[in-house]
Protein backbone atom coordinates (compact mmCIF):
# COMPACT_ATOMS: atom_id res chain seq x y z
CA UNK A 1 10.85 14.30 1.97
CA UNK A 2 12.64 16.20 5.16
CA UNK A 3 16.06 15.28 6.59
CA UNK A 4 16.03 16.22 10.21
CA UNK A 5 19.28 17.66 11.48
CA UNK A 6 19.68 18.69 15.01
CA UNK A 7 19.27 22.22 14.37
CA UNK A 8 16.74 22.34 11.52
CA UNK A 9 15.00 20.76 8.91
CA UNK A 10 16.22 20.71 5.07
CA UNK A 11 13.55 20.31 2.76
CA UNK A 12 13.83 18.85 -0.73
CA UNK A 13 11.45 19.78 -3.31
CA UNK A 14 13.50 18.82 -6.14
CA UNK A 15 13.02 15.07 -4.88
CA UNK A 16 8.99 15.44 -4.35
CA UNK A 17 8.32 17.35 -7.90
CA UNK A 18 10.12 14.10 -8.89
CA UNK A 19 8.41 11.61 -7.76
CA UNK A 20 5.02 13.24 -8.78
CA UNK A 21 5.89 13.43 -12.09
CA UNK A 22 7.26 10.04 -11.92
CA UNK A 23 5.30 8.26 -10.17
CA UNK A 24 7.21 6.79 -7.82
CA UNK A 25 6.20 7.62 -4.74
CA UNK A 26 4.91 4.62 -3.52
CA UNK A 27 2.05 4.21 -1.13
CA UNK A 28 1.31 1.46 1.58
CA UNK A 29 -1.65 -0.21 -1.72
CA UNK A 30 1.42 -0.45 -3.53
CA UNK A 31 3.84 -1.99 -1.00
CA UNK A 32 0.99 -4.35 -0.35
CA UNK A 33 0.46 -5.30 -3.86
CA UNK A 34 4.31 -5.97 -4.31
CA UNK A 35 4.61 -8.47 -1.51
CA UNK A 36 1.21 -9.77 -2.66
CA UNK A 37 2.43 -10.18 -5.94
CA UNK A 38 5.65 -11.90 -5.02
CA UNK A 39 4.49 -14.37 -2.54
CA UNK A 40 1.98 -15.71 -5.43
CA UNK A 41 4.47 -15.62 -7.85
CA UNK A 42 6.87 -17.46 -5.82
CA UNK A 43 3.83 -20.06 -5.08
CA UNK A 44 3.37 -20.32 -8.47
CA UNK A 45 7.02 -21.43 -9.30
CA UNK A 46 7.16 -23.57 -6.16
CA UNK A 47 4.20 -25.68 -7.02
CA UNK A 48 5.77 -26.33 -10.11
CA UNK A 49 8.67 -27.40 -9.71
CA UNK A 50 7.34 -29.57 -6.98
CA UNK A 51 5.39 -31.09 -9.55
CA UNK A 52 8.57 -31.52 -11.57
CA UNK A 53 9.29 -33.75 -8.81
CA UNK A 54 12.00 -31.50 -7.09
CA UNK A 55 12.36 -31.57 -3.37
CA UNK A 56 10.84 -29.10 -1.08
CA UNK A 57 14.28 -27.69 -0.45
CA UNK A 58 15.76 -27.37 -4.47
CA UNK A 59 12.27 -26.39 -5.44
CA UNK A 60 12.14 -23.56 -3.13
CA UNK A 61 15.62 -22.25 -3.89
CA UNK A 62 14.59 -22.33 -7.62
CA UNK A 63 11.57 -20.74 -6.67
CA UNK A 64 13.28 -17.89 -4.58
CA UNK A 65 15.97 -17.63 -7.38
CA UNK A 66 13.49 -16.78 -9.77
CA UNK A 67 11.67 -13.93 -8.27
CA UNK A 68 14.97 -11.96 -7.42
């Protein structure tokens, strides 16, 4: 990871040994996987609380209050 100044470019190694050892560099599979896993998730919640008989609306702010 770089920060780009006007005059030059500061390099941080520190940062990159971390995240290797870590693991927490994350790639674009893993972004993908996240927002795959939260829209199901929040399906999941939403069909049941619409089957709780909730309204669209309450059962989708439950929903979206329960993924946070």
């Amino acid at each position: 990871m770089a920060v780009h100044t006007r005059t030059e470019t500061v390099d941080f190694p520190a940062l990159r040994e971390m995240e290797r050892r870590f693991g927490t560099r994350r790639t674009w599979r893993d972004v993908l996987f996240a927002a795959v896993s939260t829209a199901a998730e929040f399906a999941e919640r939403y069909a049941y609380y619409r089957s709780r008989g909730f309204t669209r609306a309450a059962a989708r702010r439950k929903a979206r209050w329960h993924i946070r």
